[in-house]
PDB file of N, CA and C in Angstrom:
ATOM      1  N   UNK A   1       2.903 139.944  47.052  1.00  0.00           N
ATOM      2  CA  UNK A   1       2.780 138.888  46.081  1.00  0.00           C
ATOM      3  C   UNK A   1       1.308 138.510  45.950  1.00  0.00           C
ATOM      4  N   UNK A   2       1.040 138.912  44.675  1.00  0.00           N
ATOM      5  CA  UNK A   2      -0.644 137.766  44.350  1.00  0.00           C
ATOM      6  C   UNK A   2      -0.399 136.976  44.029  1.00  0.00           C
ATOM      7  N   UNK A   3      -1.204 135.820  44.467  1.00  0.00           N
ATOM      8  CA  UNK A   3      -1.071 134.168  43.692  1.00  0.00           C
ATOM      9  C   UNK A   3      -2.814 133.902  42.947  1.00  0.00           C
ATOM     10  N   UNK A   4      -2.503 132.976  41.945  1.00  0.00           N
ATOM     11  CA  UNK A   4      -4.124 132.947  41.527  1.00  0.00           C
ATOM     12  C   UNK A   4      -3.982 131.790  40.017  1.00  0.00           C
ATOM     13  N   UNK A   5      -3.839 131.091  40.990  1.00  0.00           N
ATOM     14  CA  UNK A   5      -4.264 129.520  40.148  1.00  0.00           C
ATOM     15  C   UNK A   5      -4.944 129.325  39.168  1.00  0.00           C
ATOM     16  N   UNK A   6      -6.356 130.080  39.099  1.00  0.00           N
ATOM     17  CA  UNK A   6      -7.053 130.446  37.720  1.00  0.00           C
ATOM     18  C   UNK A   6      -6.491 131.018  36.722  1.00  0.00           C
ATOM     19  N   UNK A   7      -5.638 132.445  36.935  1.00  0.00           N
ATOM     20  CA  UNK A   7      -5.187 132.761  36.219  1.00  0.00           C
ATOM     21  C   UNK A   7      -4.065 132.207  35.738  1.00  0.00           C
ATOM     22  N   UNK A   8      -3.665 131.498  36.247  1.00  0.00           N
ATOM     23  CA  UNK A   8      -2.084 130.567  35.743  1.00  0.00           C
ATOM     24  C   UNK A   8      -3.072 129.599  34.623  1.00  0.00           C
ATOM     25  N   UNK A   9      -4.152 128.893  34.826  1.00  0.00           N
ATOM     26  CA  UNK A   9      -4.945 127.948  33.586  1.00  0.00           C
ATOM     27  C   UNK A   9      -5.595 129.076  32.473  1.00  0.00           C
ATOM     28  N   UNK A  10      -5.614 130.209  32.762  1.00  0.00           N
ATOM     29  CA  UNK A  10      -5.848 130.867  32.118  1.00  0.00           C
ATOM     30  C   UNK A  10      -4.646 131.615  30.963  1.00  0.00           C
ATOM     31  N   UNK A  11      -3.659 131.642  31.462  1.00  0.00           N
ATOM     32  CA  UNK A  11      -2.375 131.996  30.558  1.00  0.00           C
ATOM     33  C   UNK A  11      -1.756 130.879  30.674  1.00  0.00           C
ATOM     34  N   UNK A  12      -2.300 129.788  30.744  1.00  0.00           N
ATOM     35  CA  UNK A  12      -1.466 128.562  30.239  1.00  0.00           C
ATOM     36  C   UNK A  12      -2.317 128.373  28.605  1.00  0.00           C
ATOM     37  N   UNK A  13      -4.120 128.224  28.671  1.00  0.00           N
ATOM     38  CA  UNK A  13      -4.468 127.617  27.804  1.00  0.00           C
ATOM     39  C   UNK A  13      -4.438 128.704  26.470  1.00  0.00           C
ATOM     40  N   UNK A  14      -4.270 129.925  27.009  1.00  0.00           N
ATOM     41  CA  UNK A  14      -4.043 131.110  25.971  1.00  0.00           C
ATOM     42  C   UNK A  14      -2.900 131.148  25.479  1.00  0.00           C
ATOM     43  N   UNK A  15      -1.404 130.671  26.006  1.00  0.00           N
ATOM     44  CA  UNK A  15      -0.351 130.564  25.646  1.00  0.00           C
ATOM     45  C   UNK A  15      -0.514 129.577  24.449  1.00  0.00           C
ATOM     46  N   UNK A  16      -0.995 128.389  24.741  1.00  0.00           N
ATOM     47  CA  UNK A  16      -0.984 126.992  24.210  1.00  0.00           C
ATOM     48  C   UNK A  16      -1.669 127.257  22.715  1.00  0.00           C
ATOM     49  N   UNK A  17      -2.762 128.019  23.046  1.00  0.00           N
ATOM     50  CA  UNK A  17      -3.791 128.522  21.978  1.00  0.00           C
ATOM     51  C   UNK A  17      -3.112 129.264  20.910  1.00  0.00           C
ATOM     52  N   UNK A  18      -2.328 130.316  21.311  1.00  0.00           N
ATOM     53  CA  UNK A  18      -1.735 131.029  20.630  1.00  0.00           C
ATOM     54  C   UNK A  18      -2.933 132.516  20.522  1.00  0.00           C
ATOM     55  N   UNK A  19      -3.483 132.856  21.551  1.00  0.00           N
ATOM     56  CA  UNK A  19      -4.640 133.500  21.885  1.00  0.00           C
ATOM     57  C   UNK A  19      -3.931 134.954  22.339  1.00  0.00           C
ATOM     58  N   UNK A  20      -4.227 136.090  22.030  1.00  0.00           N
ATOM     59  CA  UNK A  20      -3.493 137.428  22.837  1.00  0.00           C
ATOM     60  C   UNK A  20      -4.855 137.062  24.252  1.00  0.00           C
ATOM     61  N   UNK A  21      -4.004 137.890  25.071  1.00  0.00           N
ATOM     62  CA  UNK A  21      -4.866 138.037  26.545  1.00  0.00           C
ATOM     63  C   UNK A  21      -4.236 138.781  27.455  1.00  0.00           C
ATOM     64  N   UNK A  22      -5.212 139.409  28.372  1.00  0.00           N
ATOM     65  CA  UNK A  22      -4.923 139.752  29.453  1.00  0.00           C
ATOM     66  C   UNK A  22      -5.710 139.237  30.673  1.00  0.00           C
ATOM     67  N   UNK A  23      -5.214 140.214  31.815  1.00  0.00           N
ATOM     68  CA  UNK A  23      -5.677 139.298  32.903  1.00  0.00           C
ATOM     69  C   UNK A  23      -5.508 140.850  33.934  1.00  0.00           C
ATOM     70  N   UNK A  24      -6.754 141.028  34.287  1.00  0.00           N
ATOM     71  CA  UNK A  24      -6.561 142.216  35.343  1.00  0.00           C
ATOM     72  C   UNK A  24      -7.569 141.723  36.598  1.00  0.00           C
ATOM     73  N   UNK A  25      -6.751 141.832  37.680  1.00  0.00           N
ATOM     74  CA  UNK A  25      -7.483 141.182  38.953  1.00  0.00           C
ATOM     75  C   UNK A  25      -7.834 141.972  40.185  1.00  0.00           C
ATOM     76  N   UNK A  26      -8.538 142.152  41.036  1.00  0.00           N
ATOM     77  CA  UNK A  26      -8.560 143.072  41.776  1.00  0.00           C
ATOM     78  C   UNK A  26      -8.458 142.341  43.993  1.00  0.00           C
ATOM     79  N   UNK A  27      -7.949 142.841  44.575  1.00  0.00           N
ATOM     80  CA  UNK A  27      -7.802 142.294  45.451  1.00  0.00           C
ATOM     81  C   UNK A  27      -8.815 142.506  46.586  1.00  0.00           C
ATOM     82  N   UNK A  28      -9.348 141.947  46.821  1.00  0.00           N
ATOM     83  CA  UNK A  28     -10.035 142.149  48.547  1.00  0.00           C
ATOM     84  C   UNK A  28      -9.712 141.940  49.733  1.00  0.00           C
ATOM     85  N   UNK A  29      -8.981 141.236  49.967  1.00  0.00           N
ATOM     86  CA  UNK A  29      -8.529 140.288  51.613  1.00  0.00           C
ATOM     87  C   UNK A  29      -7.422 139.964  50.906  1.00  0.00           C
ATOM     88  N   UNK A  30      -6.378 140.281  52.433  1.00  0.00           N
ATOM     89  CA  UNK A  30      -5.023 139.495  52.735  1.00  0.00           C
ATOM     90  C   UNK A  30      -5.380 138.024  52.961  1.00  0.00           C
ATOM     91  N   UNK A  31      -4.057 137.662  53.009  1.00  0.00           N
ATOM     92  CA  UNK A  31      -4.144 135.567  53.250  1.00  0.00           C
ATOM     93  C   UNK A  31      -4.121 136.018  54.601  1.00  0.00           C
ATOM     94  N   UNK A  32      -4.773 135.169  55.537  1.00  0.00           N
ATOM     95  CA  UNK A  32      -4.909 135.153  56.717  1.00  0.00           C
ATOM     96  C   UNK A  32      -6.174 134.292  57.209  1.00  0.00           C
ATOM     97  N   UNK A  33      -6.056 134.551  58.669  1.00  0.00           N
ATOM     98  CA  UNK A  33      -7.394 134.277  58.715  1.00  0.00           C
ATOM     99  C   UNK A  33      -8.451 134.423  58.016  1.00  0.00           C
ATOM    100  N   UNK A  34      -9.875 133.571  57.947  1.00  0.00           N
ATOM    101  CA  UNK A  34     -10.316 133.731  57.112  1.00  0.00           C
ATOM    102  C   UNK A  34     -11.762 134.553  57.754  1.00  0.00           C
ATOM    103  N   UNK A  35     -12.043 135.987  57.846  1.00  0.00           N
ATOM    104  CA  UNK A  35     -12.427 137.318  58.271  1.00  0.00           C
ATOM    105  C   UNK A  35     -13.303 137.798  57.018  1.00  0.00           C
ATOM    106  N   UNK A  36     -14.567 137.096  56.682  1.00  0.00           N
ATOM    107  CA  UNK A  36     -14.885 137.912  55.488  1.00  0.00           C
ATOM    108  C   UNK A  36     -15.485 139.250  56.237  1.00  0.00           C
ATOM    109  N   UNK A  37     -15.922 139.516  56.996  1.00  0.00           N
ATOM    110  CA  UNK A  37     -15.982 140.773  57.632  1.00  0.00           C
ATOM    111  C   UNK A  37     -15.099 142.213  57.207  1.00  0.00           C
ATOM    112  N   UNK A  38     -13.447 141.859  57.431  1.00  0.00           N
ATOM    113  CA  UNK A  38     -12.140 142.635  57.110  1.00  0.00           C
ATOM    114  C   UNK A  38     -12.215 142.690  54.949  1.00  0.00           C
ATOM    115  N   UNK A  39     -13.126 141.793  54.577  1.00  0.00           N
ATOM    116  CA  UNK A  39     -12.889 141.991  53.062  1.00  0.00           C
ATOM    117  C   UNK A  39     -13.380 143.108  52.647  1.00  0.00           C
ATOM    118  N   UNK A  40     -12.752 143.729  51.523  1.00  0.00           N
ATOM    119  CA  UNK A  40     -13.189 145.033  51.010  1.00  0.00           C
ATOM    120  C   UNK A  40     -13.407 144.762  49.320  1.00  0.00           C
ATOM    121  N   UNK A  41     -14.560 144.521  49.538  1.00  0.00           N
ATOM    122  CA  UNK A  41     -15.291 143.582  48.367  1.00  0.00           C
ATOM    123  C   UNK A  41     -15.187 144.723  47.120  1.00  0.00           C
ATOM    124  N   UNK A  42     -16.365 145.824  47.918  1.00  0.00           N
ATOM    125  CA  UNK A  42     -17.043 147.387  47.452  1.00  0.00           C
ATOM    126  C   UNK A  42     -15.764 147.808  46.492  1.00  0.00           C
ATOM    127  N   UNK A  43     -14.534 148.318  47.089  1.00  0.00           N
ATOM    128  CA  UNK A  43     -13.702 149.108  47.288  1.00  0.00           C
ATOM    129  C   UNK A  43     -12.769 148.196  45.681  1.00  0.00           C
ATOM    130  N   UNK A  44     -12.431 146.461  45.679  1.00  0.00           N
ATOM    131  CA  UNK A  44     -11.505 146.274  45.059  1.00  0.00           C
ATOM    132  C   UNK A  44     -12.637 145.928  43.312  1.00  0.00           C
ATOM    133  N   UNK A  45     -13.873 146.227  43.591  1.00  0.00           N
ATOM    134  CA  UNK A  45     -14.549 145.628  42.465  1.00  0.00           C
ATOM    135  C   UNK A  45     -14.487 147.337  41.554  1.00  0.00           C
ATOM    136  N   UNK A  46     -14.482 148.473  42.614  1.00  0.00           N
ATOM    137  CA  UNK A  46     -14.314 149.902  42.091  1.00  0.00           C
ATOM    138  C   UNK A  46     -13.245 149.971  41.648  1.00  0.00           C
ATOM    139  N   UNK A  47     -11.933 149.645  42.108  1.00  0.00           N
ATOM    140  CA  UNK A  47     -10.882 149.679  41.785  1.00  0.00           C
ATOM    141  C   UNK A  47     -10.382 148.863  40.109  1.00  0.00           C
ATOM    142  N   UNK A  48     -11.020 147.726  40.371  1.00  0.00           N
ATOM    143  CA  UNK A  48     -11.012 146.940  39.303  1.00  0.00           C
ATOM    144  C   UNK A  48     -11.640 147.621  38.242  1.00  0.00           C
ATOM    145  N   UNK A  49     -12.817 148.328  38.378  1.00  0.00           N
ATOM    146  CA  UNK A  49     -13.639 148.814  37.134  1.00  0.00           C
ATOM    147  C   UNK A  49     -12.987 150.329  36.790  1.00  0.00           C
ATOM    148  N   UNK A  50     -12.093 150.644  37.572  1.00  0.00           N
ATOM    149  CA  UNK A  50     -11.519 152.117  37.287  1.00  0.00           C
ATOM    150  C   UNK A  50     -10.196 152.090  36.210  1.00  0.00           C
ATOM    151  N   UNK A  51      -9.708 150.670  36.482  1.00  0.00           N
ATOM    152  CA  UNK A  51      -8.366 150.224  35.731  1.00  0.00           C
ATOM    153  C   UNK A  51      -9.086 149.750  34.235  1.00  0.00           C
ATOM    154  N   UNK A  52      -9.660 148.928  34.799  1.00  0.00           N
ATOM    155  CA  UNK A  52     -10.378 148.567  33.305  1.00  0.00           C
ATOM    156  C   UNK A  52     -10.702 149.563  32.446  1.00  0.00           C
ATOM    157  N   UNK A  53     -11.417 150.642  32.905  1.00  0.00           N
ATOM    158  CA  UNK A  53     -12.221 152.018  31.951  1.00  0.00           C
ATOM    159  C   UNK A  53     -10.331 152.644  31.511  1.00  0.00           C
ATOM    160  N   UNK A  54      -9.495 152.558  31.970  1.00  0.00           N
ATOM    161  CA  UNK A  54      -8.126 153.114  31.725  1.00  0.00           C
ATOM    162  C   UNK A  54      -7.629 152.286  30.956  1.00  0.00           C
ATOM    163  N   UNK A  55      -7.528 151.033  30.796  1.00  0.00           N
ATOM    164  CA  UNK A  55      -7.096 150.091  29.923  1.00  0.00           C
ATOM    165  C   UNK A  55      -7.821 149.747  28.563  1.00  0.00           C
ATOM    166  N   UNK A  56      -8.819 149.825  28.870  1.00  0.00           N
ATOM    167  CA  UNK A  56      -9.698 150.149  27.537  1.00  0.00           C
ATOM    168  C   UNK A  56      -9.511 151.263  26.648  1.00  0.00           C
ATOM    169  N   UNK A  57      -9.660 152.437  27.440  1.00  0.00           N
ATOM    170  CA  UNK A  57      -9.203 153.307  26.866  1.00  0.00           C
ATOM    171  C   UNK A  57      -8.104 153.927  26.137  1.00  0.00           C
ATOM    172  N   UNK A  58      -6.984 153.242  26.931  1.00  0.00           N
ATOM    173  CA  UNK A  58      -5.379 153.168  26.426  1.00  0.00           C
ATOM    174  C   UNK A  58      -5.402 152.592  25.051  1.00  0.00           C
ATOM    175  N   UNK A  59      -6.225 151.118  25.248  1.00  0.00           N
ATOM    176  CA  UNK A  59      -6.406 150.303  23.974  1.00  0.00           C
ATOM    177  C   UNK A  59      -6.959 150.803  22.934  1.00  0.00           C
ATOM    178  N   UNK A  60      -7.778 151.388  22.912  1.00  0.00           N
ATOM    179  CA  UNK A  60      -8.335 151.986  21.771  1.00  0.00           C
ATOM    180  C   UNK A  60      -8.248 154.003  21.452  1.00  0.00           C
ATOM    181  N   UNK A  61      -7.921 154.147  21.957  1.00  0.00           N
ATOM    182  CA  UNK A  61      -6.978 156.139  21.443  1.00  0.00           C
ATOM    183  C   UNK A  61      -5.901 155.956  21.379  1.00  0.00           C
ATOM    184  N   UNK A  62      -5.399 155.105  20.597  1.00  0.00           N
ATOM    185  CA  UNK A  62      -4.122 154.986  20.422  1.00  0.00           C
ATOM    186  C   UNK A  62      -4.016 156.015  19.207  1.00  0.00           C
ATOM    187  N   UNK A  63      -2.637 156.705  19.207  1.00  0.00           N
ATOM    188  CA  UNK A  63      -2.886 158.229  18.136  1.00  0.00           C
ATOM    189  C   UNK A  63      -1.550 157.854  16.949  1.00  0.00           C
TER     190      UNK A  63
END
């Protein structure tokens, strides 16, 4: 389960708006202790930018 409070004000005020949106997030650290050491900062900001270049792309070659 992700939780993420921003993004809930974020598809609240876009709902309200009547705004299209998305919302793609990338994870670093489990809930736990708080270990920024164990975060995998590198790894979820690559991950994030690999989905994005795929989602973009989806979005626009559409045939």
């Amino acid at each position: 389960m992700l939780e993420s409070m921003e993004g809930a004000a974020f598809h609240y005020v876009c709902l309200q708006e009547d705004i299209p949106f998305v919302q793609l997030r990338a994870v670093s650290n489990f809930i736990g202790e708080r270990d920024k050491s164990k975060w995998l900062i590198k790894e979820a900001i690559e991950n994030l930018n690999r989905e994005l270049i795929i989602l973009i792309n989806n979005m626009f070659n559409k045939e």
